[in-house]
C-alpha atoms as a PDB file:
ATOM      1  CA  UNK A   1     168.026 123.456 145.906  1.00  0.00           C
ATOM      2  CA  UNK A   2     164.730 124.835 144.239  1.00  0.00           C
ATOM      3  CA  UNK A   3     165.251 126.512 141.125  1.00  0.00           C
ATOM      4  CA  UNK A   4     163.486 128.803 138.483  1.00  0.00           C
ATOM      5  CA  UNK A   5     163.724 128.935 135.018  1.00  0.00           C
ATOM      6  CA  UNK A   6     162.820 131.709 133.062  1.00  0.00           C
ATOM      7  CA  UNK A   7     162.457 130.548 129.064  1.00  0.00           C
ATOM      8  CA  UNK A   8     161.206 132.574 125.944  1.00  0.00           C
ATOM      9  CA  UNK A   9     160.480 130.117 123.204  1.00  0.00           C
ATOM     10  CA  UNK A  10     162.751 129.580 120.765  1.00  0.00           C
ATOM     11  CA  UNK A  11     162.211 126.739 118.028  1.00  0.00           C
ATOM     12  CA  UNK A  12     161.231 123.692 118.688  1.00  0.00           C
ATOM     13  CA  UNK A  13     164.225 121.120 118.955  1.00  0.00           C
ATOM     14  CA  UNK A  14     162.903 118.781 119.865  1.00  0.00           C
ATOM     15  CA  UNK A  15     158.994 113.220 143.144  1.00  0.00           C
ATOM     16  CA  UNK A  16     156.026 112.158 143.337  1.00  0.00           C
ATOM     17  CA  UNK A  17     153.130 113.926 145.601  1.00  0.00           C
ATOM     18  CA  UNK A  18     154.333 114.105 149.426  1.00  0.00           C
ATOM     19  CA  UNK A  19     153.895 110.641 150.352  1.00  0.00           C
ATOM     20  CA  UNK A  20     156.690 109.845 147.865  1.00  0.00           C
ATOM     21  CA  UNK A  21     153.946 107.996 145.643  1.00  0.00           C
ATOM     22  CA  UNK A  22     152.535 109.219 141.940  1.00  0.00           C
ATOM     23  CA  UNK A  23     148.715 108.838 142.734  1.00  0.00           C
ATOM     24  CA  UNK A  24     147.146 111.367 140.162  1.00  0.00           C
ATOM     25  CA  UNK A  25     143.508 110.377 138.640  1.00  0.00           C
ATOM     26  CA  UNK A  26     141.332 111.996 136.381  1.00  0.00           C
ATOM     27  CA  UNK A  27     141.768 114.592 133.352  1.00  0.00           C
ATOM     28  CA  UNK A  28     140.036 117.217 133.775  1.00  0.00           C
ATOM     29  CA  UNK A  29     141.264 120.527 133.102  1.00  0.00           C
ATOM     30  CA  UNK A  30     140.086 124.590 132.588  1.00  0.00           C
ATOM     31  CA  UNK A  31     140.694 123.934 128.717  1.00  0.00           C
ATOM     32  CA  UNK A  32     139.988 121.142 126.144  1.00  0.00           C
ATOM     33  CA  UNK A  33     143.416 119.998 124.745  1.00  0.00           C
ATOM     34  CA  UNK A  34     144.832 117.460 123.336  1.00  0.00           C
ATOM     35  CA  UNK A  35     145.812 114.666 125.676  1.00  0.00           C
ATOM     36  CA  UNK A  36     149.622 114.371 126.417  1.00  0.00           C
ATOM     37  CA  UNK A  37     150.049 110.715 126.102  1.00  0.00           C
ATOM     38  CA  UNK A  38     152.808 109.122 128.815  1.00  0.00           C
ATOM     39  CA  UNK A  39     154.561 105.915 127.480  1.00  0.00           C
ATOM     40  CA  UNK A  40     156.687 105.223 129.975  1.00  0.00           C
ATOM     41  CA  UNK A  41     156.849 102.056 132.112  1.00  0.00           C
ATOM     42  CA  UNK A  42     155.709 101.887 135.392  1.00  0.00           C
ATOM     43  CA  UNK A  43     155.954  99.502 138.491  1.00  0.00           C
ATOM     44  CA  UNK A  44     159.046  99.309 139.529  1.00  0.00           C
ATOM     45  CA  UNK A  45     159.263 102.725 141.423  1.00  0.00           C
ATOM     46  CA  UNK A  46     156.336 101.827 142.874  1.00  0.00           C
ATOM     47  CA  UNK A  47     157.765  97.987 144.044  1.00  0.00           C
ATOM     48  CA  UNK A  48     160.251 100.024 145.522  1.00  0.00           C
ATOM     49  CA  UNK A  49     158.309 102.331 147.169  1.00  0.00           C
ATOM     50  CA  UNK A  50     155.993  99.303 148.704  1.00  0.00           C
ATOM     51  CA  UNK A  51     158.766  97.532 149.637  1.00  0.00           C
ATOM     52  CA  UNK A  52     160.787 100.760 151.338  1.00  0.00           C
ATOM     53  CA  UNK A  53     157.045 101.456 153.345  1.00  0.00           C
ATOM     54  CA  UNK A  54     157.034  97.973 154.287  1.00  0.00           C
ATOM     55  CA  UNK A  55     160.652  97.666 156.103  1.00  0.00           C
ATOM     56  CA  UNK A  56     160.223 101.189 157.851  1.00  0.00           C
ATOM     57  CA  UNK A  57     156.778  99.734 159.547  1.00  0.00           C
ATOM     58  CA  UNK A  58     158.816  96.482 160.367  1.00  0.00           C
ATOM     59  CA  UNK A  59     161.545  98.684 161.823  1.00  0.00           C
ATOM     60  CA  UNK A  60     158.453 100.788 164.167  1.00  0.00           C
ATOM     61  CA  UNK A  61     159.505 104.152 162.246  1.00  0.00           C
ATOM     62  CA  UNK A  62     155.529 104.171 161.572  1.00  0.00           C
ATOM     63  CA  UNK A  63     152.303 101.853 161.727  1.00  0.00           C
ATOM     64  CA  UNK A  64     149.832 100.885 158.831  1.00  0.00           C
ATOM     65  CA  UNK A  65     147.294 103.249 160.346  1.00  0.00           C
ATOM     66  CA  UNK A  66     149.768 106.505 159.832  1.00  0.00           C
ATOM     67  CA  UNK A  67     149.886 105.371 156.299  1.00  0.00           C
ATOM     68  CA  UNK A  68     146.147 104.523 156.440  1.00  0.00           C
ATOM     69  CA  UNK A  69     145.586 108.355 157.991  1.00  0.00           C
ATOM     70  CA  UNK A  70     147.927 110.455 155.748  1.00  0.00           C
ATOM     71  CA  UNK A  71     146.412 108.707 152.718  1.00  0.00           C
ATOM     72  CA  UNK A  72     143.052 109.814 154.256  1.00  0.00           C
ATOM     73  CA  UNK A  73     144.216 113.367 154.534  1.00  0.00           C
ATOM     74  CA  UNK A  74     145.727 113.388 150.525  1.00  0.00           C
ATOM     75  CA  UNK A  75     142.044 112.239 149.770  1.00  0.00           C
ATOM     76  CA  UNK A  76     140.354 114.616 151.591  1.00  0.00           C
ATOM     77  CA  UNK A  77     142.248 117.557 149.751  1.00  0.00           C
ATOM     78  CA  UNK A  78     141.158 119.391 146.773  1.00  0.00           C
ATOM     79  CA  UNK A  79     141.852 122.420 144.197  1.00  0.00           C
ATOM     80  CA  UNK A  80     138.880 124.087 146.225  1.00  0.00           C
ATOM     81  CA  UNK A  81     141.225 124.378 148.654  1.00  0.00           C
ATOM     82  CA  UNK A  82     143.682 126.248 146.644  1.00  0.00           C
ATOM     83  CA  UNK A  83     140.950 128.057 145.321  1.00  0.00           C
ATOM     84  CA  UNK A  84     140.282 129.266 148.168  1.00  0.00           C
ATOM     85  CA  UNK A  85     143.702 130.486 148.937  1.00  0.00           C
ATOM     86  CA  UNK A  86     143.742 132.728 146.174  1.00  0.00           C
ATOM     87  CA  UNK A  87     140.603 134.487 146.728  1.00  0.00           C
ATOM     88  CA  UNK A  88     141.308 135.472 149.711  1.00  0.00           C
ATOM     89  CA  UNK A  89     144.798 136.663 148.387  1.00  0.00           C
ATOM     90  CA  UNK A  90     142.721 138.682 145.741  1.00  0.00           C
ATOM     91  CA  UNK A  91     140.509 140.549 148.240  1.00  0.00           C
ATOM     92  CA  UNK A  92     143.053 140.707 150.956  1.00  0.00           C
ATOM     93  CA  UNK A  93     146.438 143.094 150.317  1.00  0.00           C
ATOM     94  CA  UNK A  94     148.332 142.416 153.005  1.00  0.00           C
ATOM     95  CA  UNK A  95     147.278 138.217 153.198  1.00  0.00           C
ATOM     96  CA  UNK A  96     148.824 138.425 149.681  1.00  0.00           C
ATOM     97  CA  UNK A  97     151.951 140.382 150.573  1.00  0.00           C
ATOM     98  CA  UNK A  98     152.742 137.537 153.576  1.00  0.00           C
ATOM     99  CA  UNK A  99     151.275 134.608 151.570  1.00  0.00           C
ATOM    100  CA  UNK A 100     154.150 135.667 148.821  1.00  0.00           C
ATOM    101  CA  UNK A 101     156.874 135.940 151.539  1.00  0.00           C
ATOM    102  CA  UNK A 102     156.340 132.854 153.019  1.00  0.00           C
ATOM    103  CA  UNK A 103     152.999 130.704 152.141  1.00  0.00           C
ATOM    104  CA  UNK A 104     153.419 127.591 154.469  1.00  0.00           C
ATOM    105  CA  UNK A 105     153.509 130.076 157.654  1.00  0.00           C
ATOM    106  CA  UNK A 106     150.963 132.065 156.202  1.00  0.00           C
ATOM    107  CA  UNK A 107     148.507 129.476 155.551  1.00  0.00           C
ATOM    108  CA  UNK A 108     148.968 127.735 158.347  1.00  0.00           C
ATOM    109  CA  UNK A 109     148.542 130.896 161.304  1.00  0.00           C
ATOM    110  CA  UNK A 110     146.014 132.189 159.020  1.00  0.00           C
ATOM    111  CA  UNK A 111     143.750 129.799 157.496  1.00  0.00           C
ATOM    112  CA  UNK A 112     144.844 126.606 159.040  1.00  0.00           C
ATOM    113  CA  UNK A 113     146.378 125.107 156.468  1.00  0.00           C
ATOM    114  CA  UNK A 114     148.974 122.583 156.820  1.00  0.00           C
ATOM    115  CA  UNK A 115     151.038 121.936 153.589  1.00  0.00           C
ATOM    116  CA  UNK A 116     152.699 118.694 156.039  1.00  0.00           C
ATOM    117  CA  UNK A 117     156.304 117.876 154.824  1.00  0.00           C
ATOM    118  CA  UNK A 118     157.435 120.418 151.770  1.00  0.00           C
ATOM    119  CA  UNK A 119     157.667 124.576 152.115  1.00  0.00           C
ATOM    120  CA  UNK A 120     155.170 125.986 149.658  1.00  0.00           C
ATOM    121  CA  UNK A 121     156.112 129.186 147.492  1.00  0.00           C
ATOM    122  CA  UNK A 122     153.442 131.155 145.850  1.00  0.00           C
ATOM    123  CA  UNK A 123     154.520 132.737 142.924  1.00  0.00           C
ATOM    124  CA  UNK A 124     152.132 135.728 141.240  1.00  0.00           C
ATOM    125  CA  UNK A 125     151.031 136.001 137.604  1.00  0.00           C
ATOM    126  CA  UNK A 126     150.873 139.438 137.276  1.00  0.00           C
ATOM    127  CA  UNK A 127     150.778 141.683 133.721  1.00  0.00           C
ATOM    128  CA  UNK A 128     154.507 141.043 133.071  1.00  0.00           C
ATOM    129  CA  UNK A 129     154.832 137.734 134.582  1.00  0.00           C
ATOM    130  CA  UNK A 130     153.463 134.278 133.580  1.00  0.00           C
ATOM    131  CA  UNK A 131     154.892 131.841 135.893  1.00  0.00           C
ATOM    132  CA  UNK A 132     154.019 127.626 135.471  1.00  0.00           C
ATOM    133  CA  UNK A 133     155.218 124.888 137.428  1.00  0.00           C
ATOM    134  CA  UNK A 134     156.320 121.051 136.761  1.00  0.00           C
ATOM    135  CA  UNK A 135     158.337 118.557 138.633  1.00  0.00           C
ATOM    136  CA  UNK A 136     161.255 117.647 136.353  1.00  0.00           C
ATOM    137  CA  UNK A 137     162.844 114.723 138.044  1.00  0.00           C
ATOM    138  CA  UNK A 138     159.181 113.076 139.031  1.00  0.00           C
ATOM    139  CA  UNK A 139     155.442 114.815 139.999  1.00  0.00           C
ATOM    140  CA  UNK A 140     156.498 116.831 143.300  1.00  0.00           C
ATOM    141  CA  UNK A 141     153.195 118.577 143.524  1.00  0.00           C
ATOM    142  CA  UNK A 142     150.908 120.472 146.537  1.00  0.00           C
ATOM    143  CA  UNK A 143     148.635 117.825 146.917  1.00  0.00           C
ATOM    144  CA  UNK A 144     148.213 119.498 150.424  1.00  0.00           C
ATOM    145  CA  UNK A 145     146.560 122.433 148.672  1.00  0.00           C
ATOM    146  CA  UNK A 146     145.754 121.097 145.440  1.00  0.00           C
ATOM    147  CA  UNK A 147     144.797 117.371 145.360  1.00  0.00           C
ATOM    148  CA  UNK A 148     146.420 114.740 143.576  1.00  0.00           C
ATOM    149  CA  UNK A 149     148.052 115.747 140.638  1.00  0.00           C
ATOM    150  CA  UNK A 150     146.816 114.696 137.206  1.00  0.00           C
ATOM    151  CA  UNK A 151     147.722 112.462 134.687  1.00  0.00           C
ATOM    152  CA  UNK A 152     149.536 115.015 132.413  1.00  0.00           C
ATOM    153  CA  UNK A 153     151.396 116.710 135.274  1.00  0.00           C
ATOM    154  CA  UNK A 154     153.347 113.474 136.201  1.00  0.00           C
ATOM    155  CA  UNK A 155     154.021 112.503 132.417  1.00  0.00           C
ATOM    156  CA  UNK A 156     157.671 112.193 131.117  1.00  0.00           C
ATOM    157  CA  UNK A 157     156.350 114.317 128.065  1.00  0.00           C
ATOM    158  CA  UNK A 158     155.361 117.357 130.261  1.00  0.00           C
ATOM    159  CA  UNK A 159     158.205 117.603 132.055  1.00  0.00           C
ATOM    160  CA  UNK A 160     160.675 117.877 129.643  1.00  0.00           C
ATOM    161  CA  UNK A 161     159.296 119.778 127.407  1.00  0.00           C
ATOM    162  CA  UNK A 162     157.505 122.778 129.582  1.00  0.00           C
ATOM    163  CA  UNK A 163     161.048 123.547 130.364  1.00  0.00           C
ATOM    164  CA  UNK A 164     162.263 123.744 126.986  1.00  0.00           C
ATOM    165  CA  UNK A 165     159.231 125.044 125.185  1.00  0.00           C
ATOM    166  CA  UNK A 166     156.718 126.649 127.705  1.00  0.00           C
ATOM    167  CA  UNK A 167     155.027 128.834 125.304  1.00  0.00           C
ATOM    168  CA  UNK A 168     154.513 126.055 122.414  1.00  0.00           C
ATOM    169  CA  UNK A 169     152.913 123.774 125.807  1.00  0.00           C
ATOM    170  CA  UNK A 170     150.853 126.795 127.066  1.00  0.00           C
ATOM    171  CA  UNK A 171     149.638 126.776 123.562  1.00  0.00           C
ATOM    172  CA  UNK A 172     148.989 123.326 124.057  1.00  0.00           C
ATOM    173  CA  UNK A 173     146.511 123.309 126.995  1.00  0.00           C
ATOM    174  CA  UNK A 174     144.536 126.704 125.057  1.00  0.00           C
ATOM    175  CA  UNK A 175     146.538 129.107 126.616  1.00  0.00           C
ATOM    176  CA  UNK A 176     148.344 132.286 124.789  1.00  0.00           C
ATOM    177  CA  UNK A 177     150.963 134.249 126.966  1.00  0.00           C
ATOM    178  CA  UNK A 178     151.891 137.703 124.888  1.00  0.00           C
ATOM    179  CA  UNK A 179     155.494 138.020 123.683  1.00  0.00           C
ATOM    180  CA  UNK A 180     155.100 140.878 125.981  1.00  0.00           C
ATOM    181  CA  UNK A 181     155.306 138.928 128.900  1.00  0.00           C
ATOM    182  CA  UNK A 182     157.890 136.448 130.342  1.00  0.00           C
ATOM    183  CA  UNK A 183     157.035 132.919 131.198  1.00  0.00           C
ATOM    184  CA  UNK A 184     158.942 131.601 134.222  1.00  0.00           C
ATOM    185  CA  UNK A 185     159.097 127.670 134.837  1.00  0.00           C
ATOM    186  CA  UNK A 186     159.651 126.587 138.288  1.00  0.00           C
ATOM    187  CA  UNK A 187     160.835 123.560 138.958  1.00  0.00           C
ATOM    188  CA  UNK A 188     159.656 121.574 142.670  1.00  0.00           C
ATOM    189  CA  UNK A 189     161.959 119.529 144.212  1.00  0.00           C
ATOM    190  CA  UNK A 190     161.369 116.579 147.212  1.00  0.00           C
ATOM    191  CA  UNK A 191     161.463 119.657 149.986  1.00  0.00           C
ATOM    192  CA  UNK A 192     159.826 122.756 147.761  1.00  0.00           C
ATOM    193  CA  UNK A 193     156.404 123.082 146.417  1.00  0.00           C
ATOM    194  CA  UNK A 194     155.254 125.977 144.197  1.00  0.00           C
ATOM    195  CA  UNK A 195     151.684 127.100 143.566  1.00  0.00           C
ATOM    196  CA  UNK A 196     150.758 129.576 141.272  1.00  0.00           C
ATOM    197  CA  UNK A 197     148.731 133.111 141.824  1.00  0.00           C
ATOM    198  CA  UNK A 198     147.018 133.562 139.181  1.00  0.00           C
ATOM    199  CA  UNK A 199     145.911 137.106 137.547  1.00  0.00           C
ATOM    200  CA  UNK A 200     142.439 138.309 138.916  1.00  0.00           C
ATOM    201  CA  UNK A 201     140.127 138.486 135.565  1.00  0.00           C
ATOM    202  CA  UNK A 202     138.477 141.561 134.552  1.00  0.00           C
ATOM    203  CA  UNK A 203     135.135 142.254 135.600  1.00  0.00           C
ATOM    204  CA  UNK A 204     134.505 140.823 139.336  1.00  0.00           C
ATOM    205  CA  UNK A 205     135.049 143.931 141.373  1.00  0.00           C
ATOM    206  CA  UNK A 206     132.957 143.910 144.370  1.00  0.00           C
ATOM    207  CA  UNK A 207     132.726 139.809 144.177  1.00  0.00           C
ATOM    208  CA  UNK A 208     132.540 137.933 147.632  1.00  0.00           C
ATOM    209  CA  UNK A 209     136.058 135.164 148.278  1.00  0.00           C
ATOM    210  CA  UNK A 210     133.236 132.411 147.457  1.00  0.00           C
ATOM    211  CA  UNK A 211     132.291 133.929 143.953  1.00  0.00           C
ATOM    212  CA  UNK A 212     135.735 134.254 142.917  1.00  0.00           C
ATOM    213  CA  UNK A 213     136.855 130.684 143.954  1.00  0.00           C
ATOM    214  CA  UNK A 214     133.962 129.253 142.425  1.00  0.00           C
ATOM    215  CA  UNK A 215     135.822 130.376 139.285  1.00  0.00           C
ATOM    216  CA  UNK A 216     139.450 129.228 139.728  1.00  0.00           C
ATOM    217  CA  UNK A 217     140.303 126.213 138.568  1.00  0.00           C
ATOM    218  CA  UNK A 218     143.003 123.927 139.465  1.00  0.00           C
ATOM    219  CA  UNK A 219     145.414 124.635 135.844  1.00  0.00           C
ATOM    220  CA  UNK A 220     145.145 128.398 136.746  1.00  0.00           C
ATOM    221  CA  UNK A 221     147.216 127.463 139.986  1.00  0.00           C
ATOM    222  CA  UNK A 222     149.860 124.955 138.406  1.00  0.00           C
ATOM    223  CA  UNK A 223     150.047 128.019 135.692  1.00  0.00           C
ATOM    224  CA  UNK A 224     149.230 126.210 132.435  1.00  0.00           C
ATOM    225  CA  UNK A 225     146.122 127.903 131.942  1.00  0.00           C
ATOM    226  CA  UNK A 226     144.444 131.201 133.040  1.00  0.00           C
ATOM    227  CA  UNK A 227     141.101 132.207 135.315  1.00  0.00           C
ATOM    228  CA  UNK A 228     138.017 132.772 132.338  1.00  0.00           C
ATOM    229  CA  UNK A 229     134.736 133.742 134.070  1.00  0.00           C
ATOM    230  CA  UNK A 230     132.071 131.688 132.400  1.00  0.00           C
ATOM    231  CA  UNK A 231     130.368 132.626 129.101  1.00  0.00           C
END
């Protein structure tokens, strides 16, 4: 069952995307940080992954060219799309209201959007509430809506410790939530994906849905950073 965690810092103590595969490339991010370095081994989930794929084709559960085509699809999906999402949540009241109730249905009657296997929640960043997502037991992530997930997301290192420590990780990746406000960690699971809504900044009354996407980025919606219009 999908679960929430809502954490205040105290001191430090200290699934894979929807084809059941950890595919993320790339490091790029809304803020310079220090890389989180991942050290742990790797190949034999994916052995049995290939191996798993390869005796539900031999059984005729599915062909190389589904694989072949929902591969294509991952590919073809970006944070634009997300991006997108949002700013149309921003400028649109009562898309936001039904996006937060229930975002799969929503996205796909309204902007024909098809997150494929998982439900999607949206949860909003609002002036109380800074909410940030992780997979704890592997990367679940909306590539559907967001792309592949990066590097850092699917890391043994973030997962454990944005649950534990959000704040001090927040801080990590440039961003500084007020003591003011509470930082809620939710955590995906195989069936659930969660996407965040970030706040709308200052200063872009009157924009158009394409100026505003052009300026959210991809960490504002997994919630470890939050939308800066450029300098």
């Amino acid at each position: 069952m999908p679960h929430s965690h809502d954490h205040d810092d105290g001191p430090d103590d200290g699934h894979d995307d929807d084809t059941g595969h950890s595919h993320g490339h790339g490091h790029d991010h809304d803020h310079d940080h220090t890389p989180i370095q991942a050290d742990e081994p790797t190949g034999h989930y994916h052995n049995l992954a290939d191996a798993a794929r390869e005796l539900l084709i031999e059984k005729g559960y599915f062909d190389g060219s589904d694989v072949r085509e929902m591969i294509e699809r991952i590919d073809s999906r970006t944070p634009a799309i997300g991006a997108s999402i949002v700013a149309k949540a921003w400028t649109d009241p009562s898309f936001k209201e039904r996006l937060l109730t229930n975002g799969k249905k929503t996205l796909k009657d309204e902007m024909d959007i098809d997150v494929v296997v998982a439900d999607l929640v949206v949860v909003e960043n609002t002036e109380d509430v800074h909410n940030v997502v992780v997979c704890t037991l592997c990367s679940c992530y909306p590539v559907f809506v967001l792309g592949r997930p990066p590097d850092w997301y699917k890391s043994r290192e973030y997962r454990s410790r944005v649950v534990r420590h959000p704040r001090q990780v927040l801080h990590e990746f440039g961003t500084e939530i007020g003591d003011d406000r509470e930082v809620r960690v939710h955590d995906s699971t195989a069936d659930m994906r969660y996407m965040v809504l970030p706040k709308r900044p200052a200063g872009t009354d009157g924009w158009s849905e394409e100026q505003l996407a052009g300026v959210i980025g991809r960490d504002s919606m997994i919630g470890v950073a939050e939308v800066e219009l450029p300098n």
